[in-house]
C-alpha atoms as a PDB file:
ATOM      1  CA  UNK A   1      -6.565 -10.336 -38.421  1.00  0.00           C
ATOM      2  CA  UNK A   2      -7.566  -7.678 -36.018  1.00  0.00           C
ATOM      3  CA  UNK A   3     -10.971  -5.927 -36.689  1.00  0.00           C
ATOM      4  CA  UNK A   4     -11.415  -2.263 -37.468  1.00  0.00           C
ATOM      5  CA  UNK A   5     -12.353  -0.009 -34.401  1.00  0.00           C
ATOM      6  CA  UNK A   6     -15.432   1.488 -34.340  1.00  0.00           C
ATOM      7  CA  UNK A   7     -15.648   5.372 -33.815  1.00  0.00           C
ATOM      8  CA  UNK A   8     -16.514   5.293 -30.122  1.00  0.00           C
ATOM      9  CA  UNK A   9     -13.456   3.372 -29.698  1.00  0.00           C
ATOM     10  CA  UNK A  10     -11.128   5.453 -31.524  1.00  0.00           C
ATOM     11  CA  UNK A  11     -12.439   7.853 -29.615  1.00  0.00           C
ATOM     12  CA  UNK A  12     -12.360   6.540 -26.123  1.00  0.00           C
ATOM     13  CA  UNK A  13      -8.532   5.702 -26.955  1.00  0.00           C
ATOM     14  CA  UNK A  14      -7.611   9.297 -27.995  1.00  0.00           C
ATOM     15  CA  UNK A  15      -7.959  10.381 -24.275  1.00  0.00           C
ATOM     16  CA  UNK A  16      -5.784   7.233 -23.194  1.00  0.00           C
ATOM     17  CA  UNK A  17      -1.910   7.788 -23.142  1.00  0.00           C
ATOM     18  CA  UNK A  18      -0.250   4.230 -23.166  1.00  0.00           C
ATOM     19  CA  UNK A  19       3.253   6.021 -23.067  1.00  0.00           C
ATOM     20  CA  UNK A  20       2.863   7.759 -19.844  1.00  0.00           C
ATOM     21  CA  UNK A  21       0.793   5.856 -17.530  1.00  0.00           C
ATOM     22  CA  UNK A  22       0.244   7.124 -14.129  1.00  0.00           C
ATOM     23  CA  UNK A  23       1.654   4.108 -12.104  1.00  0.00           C
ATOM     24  CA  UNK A  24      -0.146   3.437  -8.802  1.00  0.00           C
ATOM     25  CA  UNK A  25       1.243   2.056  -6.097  1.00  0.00           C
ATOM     26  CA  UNK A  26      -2.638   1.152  -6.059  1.00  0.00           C
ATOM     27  CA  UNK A  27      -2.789  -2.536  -4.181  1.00  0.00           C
ATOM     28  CA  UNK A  28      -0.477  -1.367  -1.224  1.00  0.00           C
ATOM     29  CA  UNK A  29      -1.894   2.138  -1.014  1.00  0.00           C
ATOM     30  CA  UNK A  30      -6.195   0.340  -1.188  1.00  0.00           C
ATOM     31  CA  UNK A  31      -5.032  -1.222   1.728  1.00  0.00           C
ATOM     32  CA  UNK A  32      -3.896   1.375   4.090  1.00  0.00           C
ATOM     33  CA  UNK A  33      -6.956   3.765   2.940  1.00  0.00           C
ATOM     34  CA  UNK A  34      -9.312   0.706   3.738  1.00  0.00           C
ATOM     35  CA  UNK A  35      -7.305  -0.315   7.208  1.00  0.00           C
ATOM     36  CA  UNK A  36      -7.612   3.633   8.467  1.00  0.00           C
ATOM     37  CA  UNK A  37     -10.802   4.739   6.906  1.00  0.00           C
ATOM     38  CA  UNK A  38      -9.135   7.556   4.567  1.00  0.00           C
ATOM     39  CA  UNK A  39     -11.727   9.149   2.662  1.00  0.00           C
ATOM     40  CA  UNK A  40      -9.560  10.640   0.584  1.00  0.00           C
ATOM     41  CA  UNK A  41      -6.440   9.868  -1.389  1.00  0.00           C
ATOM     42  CA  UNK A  42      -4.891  13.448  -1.666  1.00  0.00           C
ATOM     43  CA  UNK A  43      -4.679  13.121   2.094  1.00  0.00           C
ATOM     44  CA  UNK A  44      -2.468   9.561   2.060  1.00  0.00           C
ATOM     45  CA  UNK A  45      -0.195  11.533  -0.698  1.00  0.00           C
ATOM     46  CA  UNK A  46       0.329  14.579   1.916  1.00  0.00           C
ATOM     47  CA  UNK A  47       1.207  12.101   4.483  1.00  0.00           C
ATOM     48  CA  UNK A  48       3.762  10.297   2.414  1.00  0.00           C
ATOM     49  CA  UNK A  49       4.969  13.940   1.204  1.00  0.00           C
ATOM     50  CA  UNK A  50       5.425  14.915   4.696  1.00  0.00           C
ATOM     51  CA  UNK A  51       6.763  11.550   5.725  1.00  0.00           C
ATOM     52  CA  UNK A  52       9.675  11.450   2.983  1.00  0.00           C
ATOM     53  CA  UNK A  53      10.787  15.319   4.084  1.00  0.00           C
ATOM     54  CA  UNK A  54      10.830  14.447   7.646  1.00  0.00           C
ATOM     55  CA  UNK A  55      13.219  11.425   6.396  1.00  0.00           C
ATOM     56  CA  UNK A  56      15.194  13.862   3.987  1.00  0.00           C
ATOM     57  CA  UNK A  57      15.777  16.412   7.283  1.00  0.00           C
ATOM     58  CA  UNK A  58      17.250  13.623   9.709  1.00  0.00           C
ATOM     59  CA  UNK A  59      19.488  12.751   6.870  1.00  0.00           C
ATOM     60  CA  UNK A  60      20.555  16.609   6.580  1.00  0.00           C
ATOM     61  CA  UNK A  61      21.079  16.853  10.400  1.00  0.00           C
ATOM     62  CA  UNK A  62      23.392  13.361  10.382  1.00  0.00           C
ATOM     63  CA  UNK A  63      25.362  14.735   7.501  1.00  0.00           C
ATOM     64  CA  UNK A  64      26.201  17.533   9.861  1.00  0.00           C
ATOM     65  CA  UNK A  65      29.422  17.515  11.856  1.00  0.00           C
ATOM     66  CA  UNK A  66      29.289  15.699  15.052  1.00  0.00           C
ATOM     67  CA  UNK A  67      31.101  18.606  17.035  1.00  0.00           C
ATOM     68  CA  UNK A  68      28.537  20.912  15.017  1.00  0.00           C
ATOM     69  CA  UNK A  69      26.138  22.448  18.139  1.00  0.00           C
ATOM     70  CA  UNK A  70      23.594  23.404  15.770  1.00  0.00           C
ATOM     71  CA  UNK A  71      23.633  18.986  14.983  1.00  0.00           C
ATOM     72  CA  UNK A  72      22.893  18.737  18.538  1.00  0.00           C
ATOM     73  CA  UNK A  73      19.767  21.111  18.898  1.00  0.00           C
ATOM     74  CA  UNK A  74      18.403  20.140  15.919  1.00  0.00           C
ATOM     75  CA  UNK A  75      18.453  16.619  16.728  1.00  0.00           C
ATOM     76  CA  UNK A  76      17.157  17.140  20.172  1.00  0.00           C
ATOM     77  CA  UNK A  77      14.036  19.434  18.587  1.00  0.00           C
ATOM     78  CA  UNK A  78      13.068  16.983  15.633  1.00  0.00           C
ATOM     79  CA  UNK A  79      12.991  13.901  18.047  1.00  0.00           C
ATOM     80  CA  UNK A  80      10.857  15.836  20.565  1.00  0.00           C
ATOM     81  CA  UNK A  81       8.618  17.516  18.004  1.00  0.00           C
ATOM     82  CA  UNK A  82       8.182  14.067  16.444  1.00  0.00           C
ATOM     83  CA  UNK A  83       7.812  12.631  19.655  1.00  0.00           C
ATOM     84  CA  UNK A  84       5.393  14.657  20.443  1.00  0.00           C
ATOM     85  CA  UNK A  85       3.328  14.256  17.669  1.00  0.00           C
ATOM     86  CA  UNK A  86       3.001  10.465  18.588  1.00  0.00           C
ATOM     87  CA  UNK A  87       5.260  10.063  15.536  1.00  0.00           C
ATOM     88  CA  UNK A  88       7.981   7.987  16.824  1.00  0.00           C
ATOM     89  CA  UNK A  89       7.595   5.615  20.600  1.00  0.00           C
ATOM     90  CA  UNK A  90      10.773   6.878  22.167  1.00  0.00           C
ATOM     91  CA  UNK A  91      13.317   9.928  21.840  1.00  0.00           C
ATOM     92  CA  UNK A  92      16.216   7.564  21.685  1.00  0.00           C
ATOM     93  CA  UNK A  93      18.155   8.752  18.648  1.00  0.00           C
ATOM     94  CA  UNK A  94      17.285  10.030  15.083  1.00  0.00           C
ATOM     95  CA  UNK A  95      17.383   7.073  13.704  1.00  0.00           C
ATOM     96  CA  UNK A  96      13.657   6.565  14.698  1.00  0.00           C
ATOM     97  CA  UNK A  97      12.893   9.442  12.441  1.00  0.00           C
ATOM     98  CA  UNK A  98      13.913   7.269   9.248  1.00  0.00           C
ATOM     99  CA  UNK A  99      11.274   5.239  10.310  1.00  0.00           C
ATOM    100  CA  UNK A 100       8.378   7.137   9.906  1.00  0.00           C
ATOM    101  CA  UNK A 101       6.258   6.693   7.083  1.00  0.00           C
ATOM    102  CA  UNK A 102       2.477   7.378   5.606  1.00  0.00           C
ATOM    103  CA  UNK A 103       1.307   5.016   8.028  1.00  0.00           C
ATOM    104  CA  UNK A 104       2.556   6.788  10.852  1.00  0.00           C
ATOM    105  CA  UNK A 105       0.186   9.470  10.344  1.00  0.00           C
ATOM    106  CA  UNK A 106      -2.908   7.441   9.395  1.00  0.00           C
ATOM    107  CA  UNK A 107      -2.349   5.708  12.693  1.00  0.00           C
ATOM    108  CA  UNK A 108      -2.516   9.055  14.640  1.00  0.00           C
ATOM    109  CA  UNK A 109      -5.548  10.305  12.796  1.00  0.00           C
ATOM    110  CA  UNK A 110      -7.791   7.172  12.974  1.00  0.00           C
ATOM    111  CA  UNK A 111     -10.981   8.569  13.788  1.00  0.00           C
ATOM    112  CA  UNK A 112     -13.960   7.155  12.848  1.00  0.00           C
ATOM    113  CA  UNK A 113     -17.265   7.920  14.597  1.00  0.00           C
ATOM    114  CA  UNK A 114     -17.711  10.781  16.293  1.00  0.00           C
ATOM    115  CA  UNK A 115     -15.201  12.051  19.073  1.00  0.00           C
ATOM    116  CA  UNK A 116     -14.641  14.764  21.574  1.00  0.00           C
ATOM    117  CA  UNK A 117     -11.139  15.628  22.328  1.00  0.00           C
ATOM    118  CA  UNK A 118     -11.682  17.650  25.333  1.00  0.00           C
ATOM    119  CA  UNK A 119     -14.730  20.267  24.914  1.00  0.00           C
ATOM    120  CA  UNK A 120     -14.882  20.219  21.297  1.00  0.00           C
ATOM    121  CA  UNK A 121     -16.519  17.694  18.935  1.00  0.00           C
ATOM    122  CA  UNK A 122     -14.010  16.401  16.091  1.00  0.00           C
ATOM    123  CA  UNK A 123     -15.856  15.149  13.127  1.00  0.00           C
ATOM    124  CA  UNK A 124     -12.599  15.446  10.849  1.00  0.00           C
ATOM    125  CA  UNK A 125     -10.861  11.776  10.075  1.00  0.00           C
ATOM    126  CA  UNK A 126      -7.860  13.788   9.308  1.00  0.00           C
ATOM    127  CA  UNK A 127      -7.576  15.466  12.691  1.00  0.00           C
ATOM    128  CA  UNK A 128      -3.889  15.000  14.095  1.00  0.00           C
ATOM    129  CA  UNK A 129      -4.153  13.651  18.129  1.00  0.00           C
ATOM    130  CA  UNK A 130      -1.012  14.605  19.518  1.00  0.00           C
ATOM    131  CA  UNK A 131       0.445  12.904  22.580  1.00  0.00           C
ATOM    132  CA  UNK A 132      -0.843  15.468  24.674  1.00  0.00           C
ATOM    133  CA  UNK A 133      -4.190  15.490  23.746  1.00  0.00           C
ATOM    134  CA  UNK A 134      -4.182  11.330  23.819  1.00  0.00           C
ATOM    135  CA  UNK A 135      -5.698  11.578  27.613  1.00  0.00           C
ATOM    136  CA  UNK A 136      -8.644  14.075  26.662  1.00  0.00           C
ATOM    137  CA  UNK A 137     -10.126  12.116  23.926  1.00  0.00           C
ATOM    138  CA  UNK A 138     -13.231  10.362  25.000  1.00  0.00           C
ATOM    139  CA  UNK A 139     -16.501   9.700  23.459  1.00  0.00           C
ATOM    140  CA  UNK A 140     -19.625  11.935  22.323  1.00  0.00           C
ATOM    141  CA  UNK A 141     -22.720  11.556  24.242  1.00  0.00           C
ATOM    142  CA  UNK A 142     -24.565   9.980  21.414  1.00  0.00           C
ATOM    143  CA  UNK A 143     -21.909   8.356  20.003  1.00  0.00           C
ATOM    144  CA  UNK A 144     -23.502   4.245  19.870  1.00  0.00           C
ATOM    145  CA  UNK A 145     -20.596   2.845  20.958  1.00  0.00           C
ATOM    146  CA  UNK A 146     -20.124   4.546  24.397  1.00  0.00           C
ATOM    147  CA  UNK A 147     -23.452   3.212  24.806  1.00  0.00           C
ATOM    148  CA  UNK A 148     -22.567  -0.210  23.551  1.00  0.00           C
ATOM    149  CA  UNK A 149     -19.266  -0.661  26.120  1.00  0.00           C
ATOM    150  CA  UNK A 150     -21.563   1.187  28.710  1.00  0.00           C
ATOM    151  CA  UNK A 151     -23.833  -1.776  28.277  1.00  0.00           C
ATOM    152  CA  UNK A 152     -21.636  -4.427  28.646  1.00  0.00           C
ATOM    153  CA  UNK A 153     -19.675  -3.285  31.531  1.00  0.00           C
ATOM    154  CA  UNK A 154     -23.203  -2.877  33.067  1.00  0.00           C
ATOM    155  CA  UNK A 155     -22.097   0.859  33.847  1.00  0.00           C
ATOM    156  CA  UNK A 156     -24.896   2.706  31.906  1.00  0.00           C
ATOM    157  CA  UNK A 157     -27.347   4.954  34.272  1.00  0.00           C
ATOM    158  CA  UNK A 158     -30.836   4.628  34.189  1.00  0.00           C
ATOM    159  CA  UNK A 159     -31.115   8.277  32.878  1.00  0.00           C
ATOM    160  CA  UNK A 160     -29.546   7.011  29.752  1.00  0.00           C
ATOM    161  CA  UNK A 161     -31.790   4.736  29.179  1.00  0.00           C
ATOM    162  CA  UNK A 162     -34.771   7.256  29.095  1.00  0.00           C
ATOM    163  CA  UNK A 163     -32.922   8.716  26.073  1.00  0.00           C
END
């Protein structure tokens, strides 16, 4: 025989729906926000939005006729602007473009400590690096680290020391 619930508990279980759950695609989705350091989840559910329309537009363009010219240039400007977003490794076809996912993103926006990419200080672990601006990122001056790998590559000036 099951026991009566007390008031707290029928209360507690008037905010709970049972009927429509939210389902999480929780143990998969823990371990990408722990692997890049995502603060926050609203910013994993943009990337998988934009993810699955970047999937749904190479489908459009393929569904196009292949003596279409418009197929052509908008082939040839969706592989270059994904290429250039460090999206996708090569611009061999648009088939690459089906592969990009949440994780895609998260890879290109991995920043942890402190940065510089170029003059200005990025603090934002959402920031996108795009393949051009891959060469110009380099560390802060008081980021640790630089002073770590300094250190062991026995490259760090006496002047930093003083600091």
């Amino acid at each position: 025989m099951v026991r009566k619930l007390k008031f707290h508990e029928k209360k507690l279980l008037k905010k709970v729906d049972f009927i429509s759950w939210d389902v999480d695609n929780n143990l998969h989705e823990v371990k990408i926000l722990k692997k890049y350091y995502i603060q926050k989840r609203e910013d994993y559910t943009k990337y998988n939005k934009l993810s699955r329309h970047i999937r749904e537009l190479a489908r459009k363009v393929k569904e196009l006729d292949q003596k279409d010219p418009f197929r052509g240039e908008a082939t040839s400007q969706l592989i270059e602007k994904l290429y250039n977003m460090g999206l996708i490794e090569t611009k061999r076809s648009l088939e690459l473009a089906d592969k990009v996912n949440a994780t895609s993103f998260c890879s290109k926006k991995f920043i942890l400590l402190y940065i510089r990419v170029g003059p200005e200080v990025v603090k934002d672990p959402a920031f996108l690096v795009t393949r051009n601006m891959e060469d110009f990122v380099t560390w802060t001056d008081t980021s640790a680290i630089r002073k770590h790998v300094l250190d062991y590559n026995e490259m760090r000036d006496d002047f930093d020391l003083m600091n």
